[in-house]
PDB file of N, CA and C in Angstrom:
ATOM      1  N   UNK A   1      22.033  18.753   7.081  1.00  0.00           N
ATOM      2  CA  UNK A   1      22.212  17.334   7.319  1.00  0.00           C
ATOM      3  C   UNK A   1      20.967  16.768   7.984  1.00  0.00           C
ATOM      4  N   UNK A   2      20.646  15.779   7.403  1.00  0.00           N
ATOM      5  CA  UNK A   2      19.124  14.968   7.933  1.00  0.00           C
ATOM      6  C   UNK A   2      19.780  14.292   9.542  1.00  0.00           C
ATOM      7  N   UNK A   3      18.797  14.122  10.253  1.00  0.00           N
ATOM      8  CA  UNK A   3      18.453  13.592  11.329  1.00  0.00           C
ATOM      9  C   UNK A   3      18.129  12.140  11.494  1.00  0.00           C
ATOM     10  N   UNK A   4      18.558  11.050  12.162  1.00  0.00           N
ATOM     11  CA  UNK A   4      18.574   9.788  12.082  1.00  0.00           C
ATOM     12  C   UNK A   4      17.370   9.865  12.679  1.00  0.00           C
ATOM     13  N   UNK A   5      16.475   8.772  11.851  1.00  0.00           N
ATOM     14  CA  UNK A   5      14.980   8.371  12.766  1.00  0.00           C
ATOM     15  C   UNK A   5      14.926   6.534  12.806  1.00  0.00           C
ATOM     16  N   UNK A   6      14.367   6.034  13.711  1.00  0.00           N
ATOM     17  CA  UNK A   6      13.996   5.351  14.132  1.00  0.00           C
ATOM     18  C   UNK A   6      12.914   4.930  14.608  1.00  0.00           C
ATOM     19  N   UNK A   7      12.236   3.576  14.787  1.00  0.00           N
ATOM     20  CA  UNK A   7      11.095   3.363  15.451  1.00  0.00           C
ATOM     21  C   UNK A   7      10.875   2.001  14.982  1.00  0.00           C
ATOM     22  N   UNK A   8       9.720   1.331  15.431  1.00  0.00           N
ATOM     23  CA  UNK A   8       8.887   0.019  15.050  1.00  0.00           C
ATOM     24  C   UNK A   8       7.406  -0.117  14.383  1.00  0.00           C
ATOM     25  N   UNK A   9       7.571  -0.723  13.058  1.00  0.00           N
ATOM     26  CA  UNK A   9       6.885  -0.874  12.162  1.00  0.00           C
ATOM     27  C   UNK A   9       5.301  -1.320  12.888  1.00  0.00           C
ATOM     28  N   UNK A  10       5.537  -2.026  13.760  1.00  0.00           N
ATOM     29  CA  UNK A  10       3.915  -2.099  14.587  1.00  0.00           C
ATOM     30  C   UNK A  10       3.690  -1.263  15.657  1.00  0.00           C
ATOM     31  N   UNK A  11       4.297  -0.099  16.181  1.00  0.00           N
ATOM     32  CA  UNK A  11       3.923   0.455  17.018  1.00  0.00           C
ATOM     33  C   UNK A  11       2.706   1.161  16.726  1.00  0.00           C
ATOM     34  N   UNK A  12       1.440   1.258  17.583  1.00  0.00           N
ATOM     35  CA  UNK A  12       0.933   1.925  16.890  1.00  0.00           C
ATOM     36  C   UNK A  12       0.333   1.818  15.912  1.00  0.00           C
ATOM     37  N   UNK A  13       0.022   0.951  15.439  1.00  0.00           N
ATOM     38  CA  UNK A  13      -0.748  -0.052  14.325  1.00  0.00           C
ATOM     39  C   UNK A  13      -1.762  -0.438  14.282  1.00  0.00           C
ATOM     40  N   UNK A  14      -2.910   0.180  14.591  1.00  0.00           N
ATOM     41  CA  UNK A  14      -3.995   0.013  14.662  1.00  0.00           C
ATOM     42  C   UNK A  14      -4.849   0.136  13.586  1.00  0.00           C
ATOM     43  N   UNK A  15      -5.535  -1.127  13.473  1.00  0.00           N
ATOM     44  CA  UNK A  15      -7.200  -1.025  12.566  1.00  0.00           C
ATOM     45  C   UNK A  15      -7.934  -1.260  12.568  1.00  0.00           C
ATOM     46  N   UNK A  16      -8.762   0.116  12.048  1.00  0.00           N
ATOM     47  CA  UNK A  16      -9.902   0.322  12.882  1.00  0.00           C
ATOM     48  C   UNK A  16     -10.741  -0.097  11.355  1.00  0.00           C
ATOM     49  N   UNK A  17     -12.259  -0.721  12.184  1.00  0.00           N
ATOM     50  CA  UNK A  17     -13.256  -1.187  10.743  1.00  0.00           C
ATOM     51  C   UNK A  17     -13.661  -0.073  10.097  1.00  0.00           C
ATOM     52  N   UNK A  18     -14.089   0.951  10.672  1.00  0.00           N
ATOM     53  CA  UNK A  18     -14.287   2.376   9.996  1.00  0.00           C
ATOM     54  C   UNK A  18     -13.407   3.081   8.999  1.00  0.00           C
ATOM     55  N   UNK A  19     -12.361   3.039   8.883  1.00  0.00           N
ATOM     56  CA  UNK A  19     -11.064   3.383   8.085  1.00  0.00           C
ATOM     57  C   UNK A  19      -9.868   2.782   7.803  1.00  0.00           C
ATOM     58  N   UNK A  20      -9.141   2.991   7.333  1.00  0.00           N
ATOM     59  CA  UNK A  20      -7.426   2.621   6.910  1.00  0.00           C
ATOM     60  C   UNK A  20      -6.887   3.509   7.247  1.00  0.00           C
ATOM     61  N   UNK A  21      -5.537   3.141   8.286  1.00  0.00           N
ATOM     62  CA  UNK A  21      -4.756   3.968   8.652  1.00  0.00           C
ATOM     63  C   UNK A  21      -3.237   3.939   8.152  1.00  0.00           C
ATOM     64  N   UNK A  22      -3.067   5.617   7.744  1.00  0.00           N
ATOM     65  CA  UNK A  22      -1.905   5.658   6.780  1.00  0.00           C
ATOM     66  C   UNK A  22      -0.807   6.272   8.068  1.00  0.00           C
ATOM     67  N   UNK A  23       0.400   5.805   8.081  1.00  0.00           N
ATOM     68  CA  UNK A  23       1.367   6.695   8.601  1.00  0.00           C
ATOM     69  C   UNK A  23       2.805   6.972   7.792  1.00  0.00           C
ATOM     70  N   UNK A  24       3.205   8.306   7.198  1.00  0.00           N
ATOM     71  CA  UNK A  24       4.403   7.961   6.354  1.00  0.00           C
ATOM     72  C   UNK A  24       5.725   7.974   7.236  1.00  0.00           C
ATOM     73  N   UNK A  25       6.576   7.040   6.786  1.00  0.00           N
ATOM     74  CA  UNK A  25       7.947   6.937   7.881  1.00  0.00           C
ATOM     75  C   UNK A  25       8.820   7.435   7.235  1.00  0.00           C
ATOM     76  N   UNK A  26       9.162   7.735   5.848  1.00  0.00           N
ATOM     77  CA  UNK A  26       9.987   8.426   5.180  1.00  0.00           C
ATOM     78  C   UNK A  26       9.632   9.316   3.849  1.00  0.00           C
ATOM     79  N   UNK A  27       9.784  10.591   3.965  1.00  0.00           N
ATOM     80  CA  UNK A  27       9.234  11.459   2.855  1.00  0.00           C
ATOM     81  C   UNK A  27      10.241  12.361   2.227  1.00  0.00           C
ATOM     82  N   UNK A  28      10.420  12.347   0.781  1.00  0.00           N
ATOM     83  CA  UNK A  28      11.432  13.246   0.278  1.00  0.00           C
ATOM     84  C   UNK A  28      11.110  13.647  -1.177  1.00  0.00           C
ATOM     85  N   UNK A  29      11.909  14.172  -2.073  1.00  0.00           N
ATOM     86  CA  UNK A  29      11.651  14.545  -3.072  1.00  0.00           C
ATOM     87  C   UNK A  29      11.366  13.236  -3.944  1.00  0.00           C
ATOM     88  N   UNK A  30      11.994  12.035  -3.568  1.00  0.00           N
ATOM     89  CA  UNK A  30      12.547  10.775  -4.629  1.00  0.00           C
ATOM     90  C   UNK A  30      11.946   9.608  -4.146  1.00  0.00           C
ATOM     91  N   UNK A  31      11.224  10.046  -2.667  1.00  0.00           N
ATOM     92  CA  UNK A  31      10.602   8.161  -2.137  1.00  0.00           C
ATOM     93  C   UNK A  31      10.107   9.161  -1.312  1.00  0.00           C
ATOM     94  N   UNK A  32       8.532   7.996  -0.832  1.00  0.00           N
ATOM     95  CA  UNK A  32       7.552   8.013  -0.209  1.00  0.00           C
ATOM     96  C   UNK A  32       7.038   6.840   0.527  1.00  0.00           C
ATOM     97  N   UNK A  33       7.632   6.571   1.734  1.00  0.00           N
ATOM     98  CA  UNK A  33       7.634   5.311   2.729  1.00  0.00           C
ATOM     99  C   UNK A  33       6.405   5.631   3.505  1.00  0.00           C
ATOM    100  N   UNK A  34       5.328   4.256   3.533  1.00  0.00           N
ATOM    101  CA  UNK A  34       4.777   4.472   4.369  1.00  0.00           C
ATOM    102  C   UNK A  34       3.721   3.710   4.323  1.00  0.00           C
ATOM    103  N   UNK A  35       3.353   3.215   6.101  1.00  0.00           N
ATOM    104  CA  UNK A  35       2.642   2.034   6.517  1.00  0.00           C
ATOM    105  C   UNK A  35       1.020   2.176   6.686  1.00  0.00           C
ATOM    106  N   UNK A  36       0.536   1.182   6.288  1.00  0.00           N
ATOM    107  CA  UNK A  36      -1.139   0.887   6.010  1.00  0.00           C
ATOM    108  C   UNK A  36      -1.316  -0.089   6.624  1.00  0.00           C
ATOM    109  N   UNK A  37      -2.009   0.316   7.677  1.00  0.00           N
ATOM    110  CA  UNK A  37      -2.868  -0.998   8.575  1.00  0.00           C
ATOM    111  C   UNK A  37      -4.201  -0.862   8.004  1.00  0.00           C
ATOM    112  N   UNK A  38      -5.337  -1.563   7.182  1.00  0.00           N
ATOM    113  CA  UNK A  38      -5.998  -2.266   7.019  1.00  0.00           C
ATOM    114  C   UNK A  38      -6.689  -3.118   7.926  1.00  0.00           C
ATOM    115  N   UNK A  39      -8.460  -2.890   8.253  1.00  0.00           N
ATOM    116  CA  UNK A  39      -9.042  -4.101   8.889  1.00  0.00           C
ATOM    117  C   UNK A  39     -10.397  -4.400   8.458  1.00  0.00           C
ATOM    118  N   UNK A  40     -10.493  -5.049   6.666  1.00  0.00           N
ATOM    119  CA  UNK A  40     -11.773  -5.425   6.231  1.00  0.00           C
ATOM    120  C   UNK A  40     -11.857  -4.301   5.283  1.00  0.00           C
ATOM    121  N   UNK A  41     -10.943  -3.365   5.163  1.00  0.00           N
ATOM    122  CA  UNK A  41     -11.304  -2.548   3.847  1.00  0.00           C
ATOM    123  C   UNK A  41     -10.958  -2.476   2.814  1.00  0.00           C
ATOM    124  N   UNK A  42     -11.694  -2.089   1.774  1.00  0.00           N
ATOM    125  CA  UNK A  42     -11.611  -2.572   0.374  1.00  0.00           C
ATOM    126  C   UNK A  42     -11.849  -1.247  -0.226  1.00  0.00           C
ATOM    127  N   UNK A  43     -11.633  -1.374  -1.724  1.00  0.00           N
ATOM    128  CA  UNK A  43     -11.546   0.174  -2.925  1.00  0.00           C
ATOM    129  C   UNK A  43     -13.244   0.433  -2.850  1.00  0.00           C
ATOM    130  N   UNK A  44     -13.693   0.525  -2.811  1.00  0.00           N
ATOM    131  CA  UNK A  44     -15.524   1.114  -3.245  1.00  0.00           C
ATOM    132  C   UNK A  44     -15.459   0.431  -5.243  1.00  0.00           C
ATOM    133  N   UNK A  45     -16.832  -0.290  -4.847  1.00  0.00           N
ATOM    134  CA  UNK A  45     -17.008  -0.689  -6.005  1.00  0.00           C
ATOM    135  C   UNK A  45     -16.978   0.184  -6.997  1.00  0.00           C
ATOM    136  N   UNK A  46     -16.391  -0.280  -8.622  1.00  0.00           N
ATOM    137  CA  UNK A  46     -16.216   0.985  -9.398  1.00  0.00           C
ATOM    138  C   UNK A  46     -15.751   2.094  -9.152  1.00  0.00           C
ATOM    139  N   UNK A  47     -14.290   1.687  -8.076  1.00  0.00           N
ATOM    140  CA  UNK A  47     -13.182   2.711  -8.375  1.00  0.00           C
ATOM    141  C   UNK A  47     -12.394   2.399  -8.482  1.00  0.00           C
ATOM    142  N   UNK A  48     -10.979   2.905  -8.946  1.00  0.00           N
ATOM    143  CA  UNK A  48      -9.885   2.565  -9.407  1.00  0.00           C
ATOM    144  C   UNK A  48      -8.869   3.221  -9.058  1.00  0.00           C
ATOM    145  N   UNK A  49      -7.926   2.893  -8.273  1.00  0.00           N
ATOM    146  CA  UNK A  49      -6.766   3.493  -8.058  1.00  0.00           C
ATOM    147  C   UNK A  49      -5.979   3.682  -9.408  1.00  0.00           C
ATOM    148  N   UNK A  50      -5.290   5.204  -9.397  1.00  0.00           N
ATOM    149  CA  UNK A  50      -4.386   5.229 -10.657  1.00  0.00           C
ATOM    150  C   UNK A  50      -3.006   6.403  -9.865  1.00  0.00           C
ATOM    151  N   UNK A  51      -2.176   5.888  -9.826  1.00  0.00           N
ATOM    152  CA  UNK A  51      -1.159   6.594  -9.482  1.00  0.00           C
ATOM    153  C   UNK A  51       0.010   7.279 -10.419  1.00  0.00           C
ATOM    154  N   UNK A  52       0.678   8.694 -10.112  1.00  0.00           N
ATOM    155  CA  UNK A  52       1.446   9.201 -11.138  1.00  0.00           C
ATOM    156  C   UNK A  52       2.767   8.860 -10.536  1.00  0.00           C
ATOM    157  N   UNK A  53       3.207   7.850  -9.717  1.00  0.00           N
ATOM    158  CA  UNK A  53       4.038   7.353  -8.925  1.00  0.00           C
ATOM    159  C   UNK A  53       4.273   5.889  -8.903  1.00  0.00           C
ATOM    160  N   UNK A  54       5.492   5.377  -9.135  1.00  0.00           N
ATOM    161  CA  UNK A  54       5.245   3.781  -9.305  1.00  0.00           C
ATOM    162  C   UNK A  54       4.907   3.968  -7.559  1.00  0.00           C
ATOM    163  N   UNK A  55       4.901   2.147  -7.054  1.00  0.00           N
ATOM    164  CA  UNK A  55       4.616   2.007  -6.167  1.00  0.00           C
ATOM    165  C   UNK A  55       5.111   0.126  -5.757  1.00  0.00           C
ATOM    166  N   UNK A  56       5.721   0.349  -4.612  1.00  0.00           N
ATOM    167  CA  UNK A  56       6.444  -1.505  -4.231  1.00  0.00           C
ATOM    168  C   UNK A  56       5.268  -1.544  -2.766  1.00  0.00           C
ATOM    169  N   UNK A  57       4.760  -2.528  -2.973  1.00  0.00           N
ATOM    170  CA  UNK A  57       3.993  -2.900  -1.275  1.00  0.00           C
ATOM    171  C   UNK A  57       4.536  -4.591  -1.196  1.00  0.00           C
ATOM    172  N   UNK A  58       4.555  -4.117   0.166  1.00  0.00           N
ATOM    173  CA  UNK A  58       4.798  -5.809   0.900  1.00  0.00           C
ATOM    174  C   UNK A  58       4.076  -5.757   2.102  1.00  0.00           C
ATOM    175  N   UNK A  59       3.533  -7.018   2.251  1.00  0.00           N
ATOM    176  CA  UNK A  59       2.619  -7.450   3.405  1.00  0.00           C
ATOM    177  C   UNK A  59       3.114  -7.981   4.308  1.00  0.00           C
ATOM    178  N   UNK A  60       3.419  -7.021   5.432  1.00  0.00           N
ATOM    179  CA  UNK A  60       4.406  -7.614   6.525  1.00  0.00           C
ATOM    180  C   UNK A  60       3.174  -8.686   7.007  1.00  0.00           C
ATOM    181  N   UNK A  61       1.872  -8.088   7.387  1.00  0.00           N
ATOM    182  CA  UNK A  61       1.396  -9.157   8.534  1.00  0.00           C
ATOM    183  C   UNK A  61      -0.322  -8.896   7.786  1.00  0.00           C
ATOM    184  N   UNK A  62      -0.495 -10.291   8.023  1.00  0.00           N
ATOM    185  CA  UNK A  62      -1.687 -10.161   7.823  1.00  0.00           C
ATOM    186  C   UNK A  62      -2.307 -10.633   6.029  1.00  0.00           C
ATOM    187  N   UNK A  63      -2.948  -9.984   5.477  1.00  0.00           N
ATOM    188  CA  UNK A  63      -3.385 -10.643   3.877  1.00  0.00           C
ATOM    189  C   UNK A  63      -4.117  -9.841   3.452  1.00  0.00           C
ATOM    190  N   UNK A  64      -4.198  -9.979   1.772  1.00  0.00           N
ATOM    191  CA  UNK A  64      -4.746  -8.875   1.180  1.00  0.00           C
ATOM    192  C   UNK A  64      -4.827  -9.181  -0.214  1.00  0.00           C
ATOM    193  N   UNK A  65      -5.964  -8.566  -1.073  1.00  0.00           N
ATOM    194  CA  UNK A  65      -6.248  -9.455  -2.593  1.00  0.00           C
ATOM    195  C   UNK A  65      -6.266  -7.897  -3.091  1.00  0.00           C
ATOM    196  N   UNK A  66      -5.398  -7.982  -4.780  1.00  0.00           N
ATOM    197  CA  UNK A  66      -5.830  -6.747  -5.397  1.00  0.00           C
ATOM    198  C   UNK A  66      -6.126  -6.868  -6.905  1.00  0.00           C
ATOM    199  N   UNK A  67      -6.884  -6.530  -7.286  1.00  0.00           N
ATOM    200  CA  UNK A  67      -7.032  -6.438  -8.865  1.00  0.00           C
ATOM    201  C   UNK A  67      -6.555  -5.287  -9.578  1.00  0.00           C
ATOM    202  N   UNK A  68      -6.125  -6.243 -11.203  1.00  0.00           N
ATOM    203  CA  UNK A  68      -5.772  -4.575 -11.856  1.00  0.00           C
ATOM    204  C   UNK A  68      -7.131  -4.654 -13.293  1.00  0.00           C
ATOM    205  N   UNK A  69      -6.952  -3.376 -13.653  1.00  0.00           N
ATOM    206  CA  UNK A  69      -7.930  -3.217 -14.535  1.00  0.00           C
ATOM    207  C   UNK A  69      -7.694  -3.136 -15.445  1.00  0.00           C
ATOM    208  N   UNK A  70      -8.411  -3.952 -16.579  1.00  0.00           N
ATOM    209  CA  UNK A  70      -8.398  -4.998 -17.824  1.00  0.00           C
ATOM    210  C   UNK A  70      -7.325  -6.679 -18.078  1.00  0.00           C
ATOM    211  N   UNK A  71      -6.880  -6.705 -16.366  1.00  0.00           N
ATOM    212  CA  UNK A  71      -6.357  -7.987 -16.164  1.00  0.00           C
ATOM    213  C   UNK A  71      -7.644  -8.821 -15.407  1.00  0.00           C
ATOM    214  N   UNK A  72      -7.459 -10.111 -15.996  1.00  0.00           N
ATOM    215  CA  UNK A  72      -8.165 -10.936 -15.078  1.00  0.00           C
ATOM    216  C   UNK A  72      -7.490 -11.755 -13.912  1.00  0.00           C
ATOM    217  N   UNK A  73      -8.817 -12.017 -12.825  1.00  0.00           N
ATOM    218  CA  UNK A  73      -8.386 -12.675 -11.649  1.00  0.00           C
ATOM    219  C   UNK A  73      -7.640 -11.816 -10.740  1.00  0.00           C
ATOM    220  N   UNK A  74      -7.737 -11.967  -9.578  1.00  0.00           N
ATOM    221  CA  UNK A  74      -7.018 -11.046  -8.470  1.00  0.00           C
ATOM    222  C   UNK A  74      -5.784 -11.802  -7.977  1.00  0.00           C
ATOM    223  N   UNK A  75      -5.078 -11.070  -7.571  1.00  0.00           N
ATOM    224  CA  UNK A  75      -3.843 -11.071  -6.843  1.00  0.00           C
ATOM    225  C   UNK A  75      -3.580 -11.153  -5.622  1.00  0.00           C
ATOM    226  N   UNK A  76      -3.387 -12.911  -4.759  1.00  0.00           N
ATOM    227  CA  UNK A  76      -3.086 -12.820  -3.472  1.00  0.00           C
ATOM    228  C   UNK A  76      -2.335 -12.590  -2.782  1.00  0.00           C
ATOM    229  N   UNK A  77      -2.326 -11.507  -1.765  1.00  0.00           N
ATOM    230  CA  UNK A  77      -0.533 -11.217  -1.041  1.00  0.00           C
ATOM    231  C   UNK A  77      -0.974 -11.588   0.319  1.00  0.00           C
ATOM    232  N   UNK A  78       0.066 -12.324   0.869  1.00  0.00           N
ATOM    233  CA  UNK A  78       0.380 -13.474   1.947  1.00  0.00           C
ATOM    234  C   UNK A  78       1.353 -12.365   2.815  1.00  0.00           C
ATOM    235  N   UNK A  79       1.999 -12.461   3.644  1.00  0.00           N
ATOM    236  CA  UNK A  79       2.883 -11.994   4.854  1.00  0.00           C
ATOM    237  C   UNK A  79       3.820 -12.590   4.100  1.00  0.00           C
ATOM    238  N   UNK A  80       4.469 -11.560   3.291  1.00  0.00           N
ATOM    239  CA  UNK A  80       5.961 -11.747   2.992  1.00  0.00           C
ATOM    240  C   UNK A  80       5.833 -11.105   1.224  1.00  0.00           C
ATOM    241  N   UNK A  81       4.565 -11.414   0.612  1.00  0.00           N
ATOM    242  CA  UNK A  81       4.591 -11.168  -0.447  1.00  0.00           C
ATOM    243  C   UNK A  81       4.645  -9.879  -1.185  1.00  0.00           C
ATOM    244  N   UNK A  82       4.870  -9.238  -1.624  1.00  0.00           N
ATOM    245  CA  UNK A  82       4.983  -8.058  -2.795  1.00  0.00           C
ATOM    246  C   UNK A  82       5.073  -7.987  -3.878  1.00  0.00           C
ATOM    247  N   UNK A  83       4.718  -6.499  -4.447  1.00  0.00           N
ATOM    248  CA  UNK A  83       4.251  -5.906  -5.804  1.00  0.00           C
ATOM    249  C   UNK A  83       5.123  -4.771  -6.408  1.00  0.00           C
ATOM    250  N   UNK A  84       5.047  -4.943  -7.360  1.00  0.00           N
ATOM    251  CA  UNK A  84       5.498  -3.447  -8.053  1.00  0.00           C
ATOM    252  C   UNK A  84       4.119  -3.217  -8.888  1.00  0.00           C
ATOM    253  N   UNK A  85       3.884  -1.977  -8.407  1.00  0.00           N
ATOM    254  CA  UNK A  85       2.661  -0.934  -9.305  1.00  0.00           C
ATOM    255  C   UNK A  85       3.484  -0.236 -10.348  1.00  0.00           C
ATOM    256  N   UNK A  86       3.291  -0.289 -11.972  1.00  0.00           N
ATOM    257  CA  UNK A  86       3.519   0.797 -12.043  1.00  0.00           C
ATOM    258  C   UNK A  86       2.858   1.953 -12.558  1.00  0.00           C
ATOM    259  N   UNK A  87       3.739   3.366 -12.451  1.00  0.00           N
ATOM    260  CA  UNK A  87       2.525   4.177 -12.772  1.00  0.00           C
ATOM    261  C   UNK A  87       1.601   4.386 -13.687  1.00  0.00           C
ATOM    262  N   UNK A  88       0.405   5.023 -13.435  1.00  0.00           N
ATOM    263  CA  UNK A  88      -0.588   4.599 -14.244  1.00  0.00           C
ATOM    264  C   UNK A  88      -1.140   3.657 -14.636  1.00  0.00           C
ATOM    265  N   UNK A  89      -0.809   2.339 -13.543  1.00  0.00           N
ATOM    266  CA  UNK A  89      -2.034   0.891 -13.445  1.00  0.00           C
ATOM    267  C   UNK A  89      -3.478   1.607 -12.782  1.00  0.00           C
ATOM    268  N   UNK A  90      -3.790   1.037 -13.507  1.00  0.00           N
ATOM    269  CA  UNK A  90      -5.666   1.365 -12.725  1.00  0.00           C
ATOM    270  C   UNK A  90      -5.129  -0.401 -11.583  1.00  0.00           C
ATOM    271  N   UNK A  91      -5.828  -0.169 -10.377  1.00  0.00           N
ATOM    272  CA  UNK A  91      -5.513  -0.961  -9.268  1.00  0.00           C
ATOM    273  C   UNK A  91      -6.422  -0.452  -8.433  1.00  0.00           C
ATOM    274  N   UNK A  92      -7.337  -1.723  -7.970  1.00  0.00           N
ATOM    275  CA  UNK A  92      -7.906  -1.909  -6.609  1.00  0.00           C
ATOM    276  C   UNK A  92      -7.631  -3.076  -6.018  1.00  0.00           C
ATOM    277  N   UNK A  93      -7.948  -2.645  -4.105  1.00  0.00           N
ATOM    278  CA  UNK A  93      -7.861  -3.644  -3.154  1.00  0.00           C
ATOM    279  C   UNK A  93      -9.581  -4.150  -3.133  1.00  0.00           C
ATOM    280  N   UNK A  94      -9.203  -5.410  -3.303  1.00  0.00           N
ATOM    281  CA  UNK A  94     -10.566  -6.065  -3.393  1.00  0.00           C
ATOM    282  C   UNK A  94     -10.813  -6.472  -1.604  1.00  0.00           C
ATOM    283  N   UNK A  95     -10.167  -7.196  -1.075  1.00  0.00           N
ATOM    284  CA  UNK A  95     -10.007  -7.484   0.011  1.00  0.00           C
ATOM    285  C   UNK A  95      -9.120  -7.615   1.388  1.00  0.00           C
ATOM    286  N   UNK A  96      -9.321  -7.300   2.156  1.00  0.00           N
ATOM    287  CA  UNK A  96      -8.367  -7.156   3.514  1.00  0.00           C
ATOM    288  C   UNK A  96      -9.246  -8.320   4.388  1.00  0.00           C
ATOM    289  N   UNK A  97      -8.159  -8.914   5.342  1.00  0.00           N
ATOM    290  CA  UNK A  97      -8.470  -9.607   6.362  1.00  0.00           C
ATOM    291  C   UNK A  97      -9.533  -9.032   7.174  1.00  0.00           C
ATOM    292  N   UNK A  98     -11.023  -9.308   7.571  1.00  0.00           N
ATOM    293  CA  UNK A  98     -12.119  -8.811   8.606  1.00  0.00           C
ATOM    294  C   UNK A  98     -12.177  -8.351   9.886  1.00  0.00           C
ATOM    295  N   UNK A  99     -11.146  -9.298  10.701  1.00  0.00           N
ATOM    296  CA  UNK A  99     -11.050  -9.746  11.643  1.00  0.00           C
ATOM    297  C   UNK A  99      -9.831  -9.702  12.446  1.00  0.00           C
ATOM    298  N   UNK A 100      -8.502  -9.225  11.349  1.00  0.00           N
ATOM    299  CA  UNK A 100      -6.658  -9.045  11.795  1.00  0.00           C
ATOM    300  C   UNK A 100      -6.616  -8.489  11.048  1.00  0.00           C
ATOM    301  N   UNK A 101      -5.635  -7.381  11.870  1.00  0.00           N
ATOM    302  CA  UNK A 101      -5.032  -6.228  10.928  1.00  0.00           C
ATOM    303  C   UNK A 101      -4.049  -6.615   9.921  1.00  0.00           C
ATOM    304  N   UNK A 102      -3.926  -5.830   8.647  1.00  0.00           N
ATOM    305  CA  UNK A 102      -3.254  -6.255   7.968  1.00  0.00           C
ATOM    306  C   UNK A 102      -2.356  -4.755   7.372  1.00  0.00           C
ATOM    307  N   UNK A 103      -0.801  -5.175   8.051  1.00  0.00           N
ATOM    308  CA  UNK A 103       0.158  -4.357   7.706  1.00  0.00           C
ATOM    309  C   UNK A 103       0.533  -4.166   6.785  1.00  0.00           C
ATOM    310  N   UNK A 104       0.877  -3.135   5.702  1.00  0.00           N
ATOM    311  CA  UNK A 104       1.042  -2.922   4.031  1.00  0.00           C
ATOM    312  C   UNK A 104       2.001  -2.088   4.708  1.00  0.00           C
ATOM    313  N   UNK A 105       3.483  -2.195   3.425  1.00  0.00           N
ATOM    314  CA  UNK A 105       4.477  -1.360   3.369  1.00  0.00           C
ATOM    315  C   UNK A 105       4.650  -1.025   2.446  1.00  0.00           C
ATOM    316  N   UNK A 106       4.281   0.645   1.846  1.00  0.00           N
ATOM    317  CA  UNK A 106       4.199   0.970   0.460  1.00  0.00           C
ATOM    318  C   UNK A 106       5.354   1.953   0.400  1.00  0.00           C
ATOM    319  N   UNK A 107       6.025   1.432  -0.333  1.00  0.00           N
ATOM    320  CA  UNK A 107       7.402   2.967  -1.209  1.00  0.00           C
ATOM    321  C   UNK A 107       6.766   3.154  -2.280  1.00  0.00           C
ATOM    322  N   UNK A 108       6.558   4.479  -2.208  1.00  0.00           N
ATOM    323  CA  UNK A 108       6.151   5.511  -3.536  1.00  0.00           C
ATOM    324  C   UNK A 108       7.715   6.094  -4.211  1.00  0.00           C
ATOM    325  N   UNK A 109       7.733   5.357  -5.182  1.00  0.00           N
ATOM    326  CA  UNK A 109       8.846   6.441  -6.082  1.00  0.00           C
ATOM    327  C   UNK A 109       8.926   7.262  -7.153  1.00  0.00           C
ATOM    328  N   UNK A 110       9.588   7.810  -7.467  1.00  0.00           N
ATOM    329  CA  UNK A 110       9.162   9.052  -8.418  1.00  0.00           C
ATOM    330  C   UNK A 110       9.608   7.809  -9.641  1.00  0.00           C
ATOM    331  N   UNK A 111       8.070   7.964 -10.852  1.00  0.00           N
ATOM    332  CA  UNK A 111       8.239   7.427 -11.904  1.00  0.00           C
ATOM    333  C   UNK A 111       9.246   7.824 -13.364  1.00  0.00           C
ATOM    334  N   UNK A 112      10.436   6.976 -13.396  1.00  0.00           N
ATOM    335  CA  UNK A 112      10.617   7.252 -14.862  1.00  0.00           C
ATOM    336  C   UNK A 112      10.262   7.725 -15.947  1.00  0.00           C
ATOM    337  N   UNK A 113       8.810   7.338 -15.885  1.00  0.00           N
ATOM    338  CA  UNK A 113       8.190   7.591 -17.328  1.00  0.00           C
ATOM    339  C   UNK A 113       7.366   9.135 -16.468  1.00  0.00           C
ATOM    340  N   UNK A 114       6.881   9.709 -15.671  1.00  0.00           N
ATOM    341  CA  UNK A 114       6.185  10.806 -15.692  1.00  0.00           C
ATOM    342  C   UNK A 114       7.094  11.891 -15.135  1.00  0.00           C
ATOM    343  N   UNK A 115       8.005  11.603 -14.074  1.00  0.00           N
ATOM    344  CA  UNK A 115       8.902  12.070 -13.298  1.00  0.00           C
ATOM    345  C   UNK A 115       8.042  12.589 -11.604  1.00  0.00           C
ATOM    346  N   UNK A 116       7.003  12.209 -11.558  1.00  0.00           N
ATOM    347  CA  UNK A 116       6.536  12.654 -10.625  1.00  0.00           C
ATOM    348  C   UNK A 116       6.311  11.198  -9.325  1.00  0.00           C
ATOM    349  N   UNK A 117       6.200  12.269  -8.350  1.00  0.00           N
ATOM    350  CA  UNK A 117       6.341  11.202  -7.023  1.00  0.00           C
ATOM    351  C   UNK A 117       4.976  11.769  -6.144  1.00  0.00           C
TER     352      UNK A 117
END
């Protein structure tokens, strides 16, 4: 029998300009919870995120622009807004806030079409 957990989504939330900080809050065979503070960082030009996992993010706090690849124009997410990835989008973060951290809440789920998480 699992163990009840608890805690607060900003505890601990720090971002730093040097990196992105990942912390996962829930991990299992079927979902993959877990928070991204962001401060000014972006994908490296000419790379592409591609995941074998769909993926839902919402922007508790803060802002964030992402592009997908062979779509035009980027995608603004506001404090409140969200996405569904799914697997195997090529996807980058073009931009994060410089100056305020910006909280991302990503569930990784195991994809339909590959079965993997």
């Amino acid at each position: 029998m699992m163990s009840l957990k608890s805690g607060n989504i900003y505890q601990g939330a720090v971002g730093k300009k040097s990196e992105e900080a990942f912390k996962t809050l829930v991990k299992n065979k079927n979902l993959h919870i877990e928070r991204i503070v962001s401060c000014g960082q972006k994908t490296p030009e000419g790379v592409w995120l591609k995941q074998a996992h769909d993926e839902w993010v919402i922007i508790l706090k803060g802002a964030g622009k992402l592009s997908f690849q062979g779509k035009r124009g980027v995608v603004s997410l506001k404090e409140g807004d969200y996405i569904f990835i799914p697997s195997d989008t090529a996807h980058r973060v073009e931009w994060t806030h410089p100056r305020k951290k910006t909280v991302w809440l990503a569930a990784h789920t195991k994809s339909v079409i590959s079965g993997k998480l």
